[in-house]
N, C-alpha and C. Protein backbone atom coordinates (compact mmCIF):
# COMPACT_ATOMS: atom_id res chain seq x y z
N UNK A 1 -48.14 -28.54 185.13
CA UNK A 1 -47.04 -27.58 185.13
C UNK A 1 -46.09 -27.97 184.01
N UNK A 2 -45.30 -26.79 183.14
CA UNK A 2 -44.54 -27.64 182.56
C UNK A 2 -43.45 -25.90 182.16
N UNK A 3 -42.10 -26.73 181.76
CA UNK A 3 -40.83 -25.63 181.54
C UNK A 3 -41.48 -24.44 180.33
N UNK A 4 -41.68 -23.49 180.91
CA UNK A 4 -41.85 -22.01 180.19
C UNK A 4 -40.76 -21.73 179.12
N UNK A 5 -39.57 -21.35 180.46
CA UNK A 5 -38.43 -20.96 180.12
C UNK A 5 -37.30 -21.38 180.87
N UNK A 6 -35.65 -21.51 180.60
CA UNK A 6 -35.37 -21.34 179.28
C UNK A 6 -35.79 -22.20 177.95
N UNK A 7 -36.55 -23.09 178.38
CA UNK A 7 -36.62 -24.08 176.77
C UNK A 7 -37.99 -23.75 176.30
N UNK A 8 -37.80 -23.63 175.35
CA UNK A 8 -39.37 -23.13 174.46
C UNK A 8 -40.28 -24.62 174.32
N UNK A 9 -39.69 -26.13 174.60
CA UNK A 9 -40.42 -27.08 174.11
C UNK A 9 -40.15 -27.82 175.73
N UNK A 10 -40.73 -29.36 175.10
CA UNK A 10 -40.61 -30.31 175.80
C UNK A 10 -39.86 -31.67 175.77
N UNK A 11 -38.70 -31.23 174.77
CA UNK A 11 -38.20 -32.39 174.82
C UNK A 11 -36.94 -33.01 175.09
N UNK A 12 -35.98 -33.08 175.04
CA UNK A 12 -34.85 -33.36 175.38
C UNK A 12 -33.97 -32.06 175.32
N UNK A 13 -32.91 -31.53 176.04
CA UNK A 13 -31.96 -30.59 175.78
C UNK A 13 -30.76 -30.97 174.99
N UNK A 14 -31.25 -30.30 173.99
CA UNK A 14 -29.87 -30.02 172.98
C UNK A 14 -28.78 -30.05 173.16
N UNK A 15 -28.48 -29.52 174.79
CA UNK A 15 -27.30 -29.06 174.99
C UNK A 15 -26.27 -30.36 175.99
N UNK A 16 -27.22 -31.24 176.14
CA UNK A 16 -27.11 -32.39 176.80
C UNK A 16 -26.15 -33.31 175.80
N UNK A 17 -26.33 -33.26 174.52
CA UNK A 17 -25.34 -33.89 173.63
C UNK A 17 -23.61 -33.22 173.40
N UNK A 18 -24.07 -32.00 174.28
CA UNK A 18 -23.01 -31.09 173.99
C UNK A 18 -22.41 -31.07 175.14
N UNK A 19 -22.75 -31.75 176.15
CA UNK A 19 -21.97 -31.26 177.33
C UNK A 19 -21.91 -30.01 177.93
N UNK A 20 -22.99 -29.32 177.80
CA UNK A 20 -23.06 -27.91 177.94
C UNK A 20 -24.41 -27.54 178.87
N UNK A 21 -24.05 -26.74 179.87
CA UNK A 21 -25.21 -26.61 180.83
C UNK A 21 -26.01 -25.28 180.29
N UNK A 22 -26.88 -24.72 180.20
CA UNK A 22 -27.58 -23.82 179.93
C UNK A 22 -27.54 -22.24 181.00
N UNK A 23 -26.19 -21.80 180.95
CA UNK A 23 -26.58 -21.16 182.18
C UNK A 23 -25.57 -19.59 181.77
N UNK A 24 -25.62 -18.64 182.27
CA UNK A 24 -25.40 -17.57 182.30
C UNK A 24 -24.17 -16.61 182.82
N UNK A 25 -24.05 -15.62 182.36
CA UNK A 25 -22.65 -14.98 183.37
C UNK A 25 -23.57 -13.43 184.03
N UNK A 26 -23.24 -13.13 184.99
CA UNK A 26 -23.26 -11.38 185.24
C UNK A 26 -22.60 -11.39 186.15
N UNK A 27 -21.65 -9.63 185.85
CA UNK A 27 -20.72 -9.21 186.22
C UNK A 27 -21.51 -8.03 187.59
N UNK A 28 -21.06 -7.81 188.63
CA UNK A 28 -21.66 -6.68 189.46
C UNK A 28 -20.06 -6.51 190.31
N UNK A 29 -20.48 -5.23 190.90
CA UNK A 29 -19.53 -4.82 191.67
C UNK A 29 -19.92 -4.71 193.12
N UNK A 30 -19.02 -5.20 193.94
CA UNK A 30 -19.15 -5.80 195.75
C UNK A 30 -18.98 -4.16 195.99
N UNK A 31 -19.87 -4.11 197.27
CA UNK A 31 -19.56 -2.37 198.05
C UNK A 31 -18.22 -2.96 199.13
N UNK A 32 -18.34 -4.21 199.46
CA UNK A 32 -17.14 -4.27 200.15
C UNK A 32 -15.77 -5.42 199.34
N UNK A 33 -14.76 -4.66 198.97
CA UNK A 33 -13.89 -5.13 198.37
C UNK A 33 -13.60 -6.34 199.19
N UNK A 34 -13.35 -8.05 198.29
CA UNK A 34 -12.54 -9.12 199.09
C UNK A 34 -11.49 -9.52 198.68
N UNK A 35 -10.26 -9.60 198.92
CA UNK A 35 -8.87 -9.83 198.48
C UNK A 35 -8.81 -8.79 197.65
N UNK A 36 -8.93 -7.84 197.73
CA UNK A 36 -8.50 -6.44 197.01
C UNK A 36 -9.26 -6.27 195.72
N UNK A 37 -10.62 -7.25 195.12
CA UNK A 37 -11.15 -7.36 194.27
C UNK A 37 -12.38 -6.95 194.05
N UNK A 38 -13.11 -5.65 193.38
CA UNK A 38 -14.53 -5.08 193.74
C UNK A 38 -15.38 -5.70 192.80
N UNK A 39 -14.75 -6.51 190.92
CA UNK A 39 -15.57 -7.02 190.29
C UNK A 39 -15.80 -8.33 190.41
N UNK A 40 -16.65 -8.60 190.36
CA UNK A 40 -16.92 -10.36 190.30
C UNK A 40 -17.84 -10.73 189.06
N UNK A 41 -17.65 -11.79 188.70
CA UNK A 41 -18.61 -12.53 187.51
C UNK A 41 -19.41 -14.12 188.20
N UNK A 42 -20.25 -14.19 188.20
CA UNK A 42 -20.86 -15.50 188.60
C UNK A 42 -22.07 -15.87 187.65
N UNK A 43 -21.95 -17.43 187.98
CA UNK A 43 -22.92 -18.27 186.50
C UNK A 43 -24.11 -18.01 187.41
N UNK A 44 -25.10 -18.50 186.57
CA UNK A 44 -26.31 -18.58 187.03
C UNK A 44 -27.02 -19.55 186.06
N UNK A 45 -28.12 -19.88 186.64
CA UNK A 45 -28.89 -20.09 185.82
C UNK A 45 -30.60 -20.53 186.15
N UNK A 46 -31.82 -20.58 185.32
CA UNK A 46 -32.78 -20.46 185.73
C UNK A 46 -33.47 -21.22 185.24
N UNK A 47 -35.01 -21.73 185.84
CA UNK A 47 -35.98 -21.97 185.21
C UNK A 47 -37.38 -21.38 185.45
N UNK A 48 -38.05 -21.18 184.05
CA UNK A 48 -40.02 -20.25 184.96
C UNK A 48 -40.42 -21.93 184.31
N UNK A 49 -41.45 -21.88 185.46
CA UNK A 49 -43.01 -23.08 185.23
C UNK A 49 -43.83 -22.40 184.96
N UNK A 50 -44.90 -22.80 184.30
CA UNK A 50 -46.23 -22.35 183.82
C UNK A 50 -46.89 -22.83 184.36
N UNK A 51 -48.04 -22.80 184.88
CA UNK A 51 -49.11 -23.28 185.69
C UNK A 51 -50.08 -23.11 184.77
N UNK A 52 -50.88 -24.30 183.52
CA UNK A 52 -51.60 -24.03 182.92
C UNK A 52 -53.17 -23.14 183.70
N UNK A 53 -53.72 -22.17 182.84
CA UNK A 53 -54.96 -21.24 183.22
C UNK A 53 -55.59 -21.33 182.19
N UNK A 54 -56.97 -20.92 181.77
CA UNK A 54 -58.38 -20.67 181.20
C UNK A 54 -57.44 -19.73 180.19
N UNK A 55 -56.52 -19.09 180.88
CA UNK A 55 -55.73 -17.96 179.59
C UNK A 55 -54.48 -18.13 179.16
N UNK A 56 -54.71 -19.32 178.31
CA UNK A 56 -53.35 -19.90 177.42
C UNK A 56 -52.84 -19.31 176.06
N UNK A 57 -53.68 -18.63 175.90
CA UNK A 57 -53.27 -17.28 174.47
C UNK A 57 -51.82 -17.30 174.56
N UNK A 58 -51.89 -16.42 175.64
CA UNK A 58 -50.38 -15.78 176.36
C UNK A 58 -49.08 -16.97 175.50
N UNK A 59 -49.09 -17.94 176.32
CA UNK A 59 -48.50 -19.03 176.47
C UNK A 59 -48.24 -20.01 174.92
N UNK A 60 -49.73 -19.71 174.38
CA UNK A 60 -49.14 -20.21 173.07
C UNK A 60 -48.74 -19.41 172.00
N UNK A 61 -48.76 -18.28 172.04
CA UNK A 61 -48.00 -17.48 171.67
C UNK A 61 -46.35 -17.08 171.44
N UNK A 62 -46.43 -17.38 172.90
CA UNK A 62 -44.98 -16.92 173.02
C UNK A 62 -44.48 -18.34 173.33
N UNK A 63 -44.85 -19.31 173.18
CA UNK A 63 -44.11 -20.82 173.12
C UNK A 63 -43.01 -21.12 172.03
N UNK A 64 -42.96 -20.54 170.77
CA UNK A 64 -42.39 -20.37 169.43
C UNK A 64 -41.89 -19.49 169.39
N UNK A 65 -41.50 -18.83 170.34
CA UNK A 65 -40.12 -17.94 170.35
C UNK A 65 -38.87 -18.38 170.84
N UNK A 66 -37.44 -18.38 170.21
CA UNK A 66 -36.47 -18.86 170.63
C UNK A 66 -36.17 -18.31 171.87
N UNK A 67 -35.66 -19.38 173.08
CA UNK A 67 -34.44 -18.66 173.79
C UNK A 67 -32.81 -18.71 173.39
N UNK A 68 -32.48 -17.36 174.37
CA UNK A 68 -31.13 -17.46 174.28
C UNK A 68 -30.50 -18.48 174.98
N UNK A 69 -29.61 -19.59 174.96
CA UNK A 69 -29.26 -20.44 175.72
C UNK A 69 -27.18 -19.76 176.00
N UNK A 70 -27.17 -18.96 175.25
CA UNK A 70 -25.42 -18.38 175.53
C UNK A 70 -25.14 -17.13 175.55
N UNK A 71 -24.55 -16.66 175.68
CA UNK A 71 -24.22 -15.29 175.89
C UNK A 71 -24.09 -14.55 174.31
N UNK A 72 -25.14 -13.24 173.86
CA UNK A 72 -24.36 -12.93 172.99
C UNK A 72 -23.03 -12.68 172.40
N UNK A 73 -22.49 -13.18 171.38
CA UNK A 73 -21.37 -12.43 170.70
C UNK A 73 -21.41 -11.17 170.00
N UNK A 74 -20.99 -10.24 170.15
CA UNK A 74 -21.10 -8.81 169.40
C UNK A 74 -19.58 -8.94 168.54
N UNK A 75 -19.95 -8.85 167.46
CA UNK A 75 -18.87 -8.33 166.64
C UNK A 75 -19.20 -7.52 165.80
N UNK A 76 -18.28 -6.52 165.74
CA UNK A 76 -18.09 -5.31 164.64
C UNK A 76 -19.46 -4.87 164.49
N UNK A 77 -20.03 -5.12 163.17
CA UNK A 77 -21.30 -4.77 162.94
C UNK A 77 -22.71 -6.08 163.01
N UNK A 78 -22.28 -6.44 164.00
CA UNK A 78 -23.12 -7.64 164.05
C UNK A 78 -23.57 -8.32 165.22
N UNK A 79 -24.16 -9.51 165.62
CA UNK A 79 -24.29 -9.76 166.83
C UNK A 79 -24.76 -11.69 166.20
N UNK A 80 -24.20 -12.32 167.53
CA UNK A 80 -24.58 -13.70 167.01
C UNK A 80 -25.13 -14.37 168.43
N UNK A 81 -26.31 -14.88 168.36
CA UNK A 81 -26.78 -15.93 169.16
C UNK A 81 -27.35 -16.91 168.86
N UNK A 82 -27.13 -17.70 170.02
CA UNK A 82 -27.40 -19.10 169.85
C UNK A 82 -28.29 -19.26 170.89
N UNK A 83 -29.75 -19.96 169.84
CA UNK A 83 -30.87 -19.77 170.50
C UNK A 83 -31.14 -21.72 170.53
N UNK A 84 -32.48 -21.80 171.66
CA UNK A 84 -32.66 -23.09 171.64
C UNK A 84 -34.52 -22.96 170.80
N UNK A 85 -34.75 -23.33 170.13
CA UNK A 85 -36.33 -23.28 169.09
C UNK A 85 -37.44 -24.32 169.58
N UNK A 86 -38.17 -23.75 169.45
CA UNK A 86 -39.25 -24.96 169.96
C UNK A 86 -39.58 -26.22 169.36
N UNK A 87 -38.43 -25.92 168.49
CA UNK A 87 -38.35 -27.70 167.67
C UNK A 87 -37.70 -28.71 168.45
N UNK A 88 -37.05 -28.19 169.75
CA UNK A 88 -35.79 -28.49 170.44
C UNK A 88 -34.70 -28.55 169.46
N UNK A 89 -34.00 -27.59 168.74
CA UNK A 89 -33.10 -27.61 167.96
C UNK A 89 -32.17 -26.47 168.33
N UNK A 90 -30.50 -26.66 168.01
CA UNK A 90 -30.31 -25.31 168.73
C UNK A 90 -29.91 -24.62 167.10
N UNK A 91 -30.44 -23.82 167.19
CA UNK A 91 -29.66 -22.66 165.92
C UNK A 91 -28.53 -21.06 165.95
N UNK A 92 -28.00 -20.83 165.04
CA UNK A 92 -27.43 -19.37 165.21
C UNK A 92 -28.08 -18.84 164.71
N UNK A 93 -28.60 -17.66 165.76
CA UNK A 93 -29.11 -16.29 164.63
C UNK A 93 -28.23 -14.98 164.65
N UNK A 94 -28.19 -14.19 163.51
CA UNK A 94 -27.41 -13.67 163.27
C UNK A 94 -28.18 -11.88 163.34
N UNK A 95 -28.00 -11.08 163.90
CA UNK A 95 -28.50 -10.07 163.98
C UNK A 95 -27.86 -8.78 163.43
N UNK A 96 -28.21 -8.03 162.30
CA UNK A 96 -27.05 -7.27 162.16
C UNK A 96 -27.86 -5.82 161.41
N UNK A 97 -27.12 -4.30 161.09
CA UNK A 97 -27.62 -3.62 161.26
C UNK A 97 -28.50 -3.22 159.73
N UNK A 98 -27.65 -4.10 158.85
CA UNK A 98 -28.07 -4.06 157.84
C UNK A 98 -29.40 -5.10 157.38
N UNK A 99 -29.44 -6.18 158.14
CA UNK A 99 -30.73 -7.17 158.03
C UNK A 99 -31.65 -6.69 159.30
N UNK A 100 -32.44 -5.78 159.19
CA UNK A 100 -33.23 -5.59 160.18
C UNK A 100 -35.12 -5.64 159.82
């Protein structure tokens, strides 16, 4: 068995030098209001295992794709994330409408 996702590799977390946990926000709305409040935001965060199979295509394929480890930033005409690479390295990528 070994970490799918979020980390594309196997080796130490990046984010471990950073003091930074790998984990997530989403916002939903309660059907029953508590202290007069219907939005809430809570962290999360996850891991998938792989269970090596006869059909590892899949798997090595998509092993060399970055994850997102933070929440996008959207600005103006642009968008910035910070991904973790299967080098275990963390990088910014920069997404925007004109580099596509």
């Amino acid at each position: 068995v070994r970490v799918f996702a979020p980390c594309p590799h196997s080796q130490s977390c990046p984010l471990d030098k950073l003091d930074i946990v790998c984990k997530f926000q989403q916002t939903y709305h309660h059907s029953k209001p508590l202290n007069n409040h219907r939005v809430y935001t809570e962290p999360y965060s996850y891991i998938i295992l792989h269970k090596p199979s006869t059909r590892s295509e899949f798997t090595e394929h998509t092993a060399a794709w970055p994850r997102a480890v933070h929440h996008v930033m959207k600005r103006g005409k642009h968008c910035i994330c910070q991904v973790c690479c299967h080098d275990g390295k963390l990088t910014r990528v920069i997404f925007s409408k004109g580099k596509t």
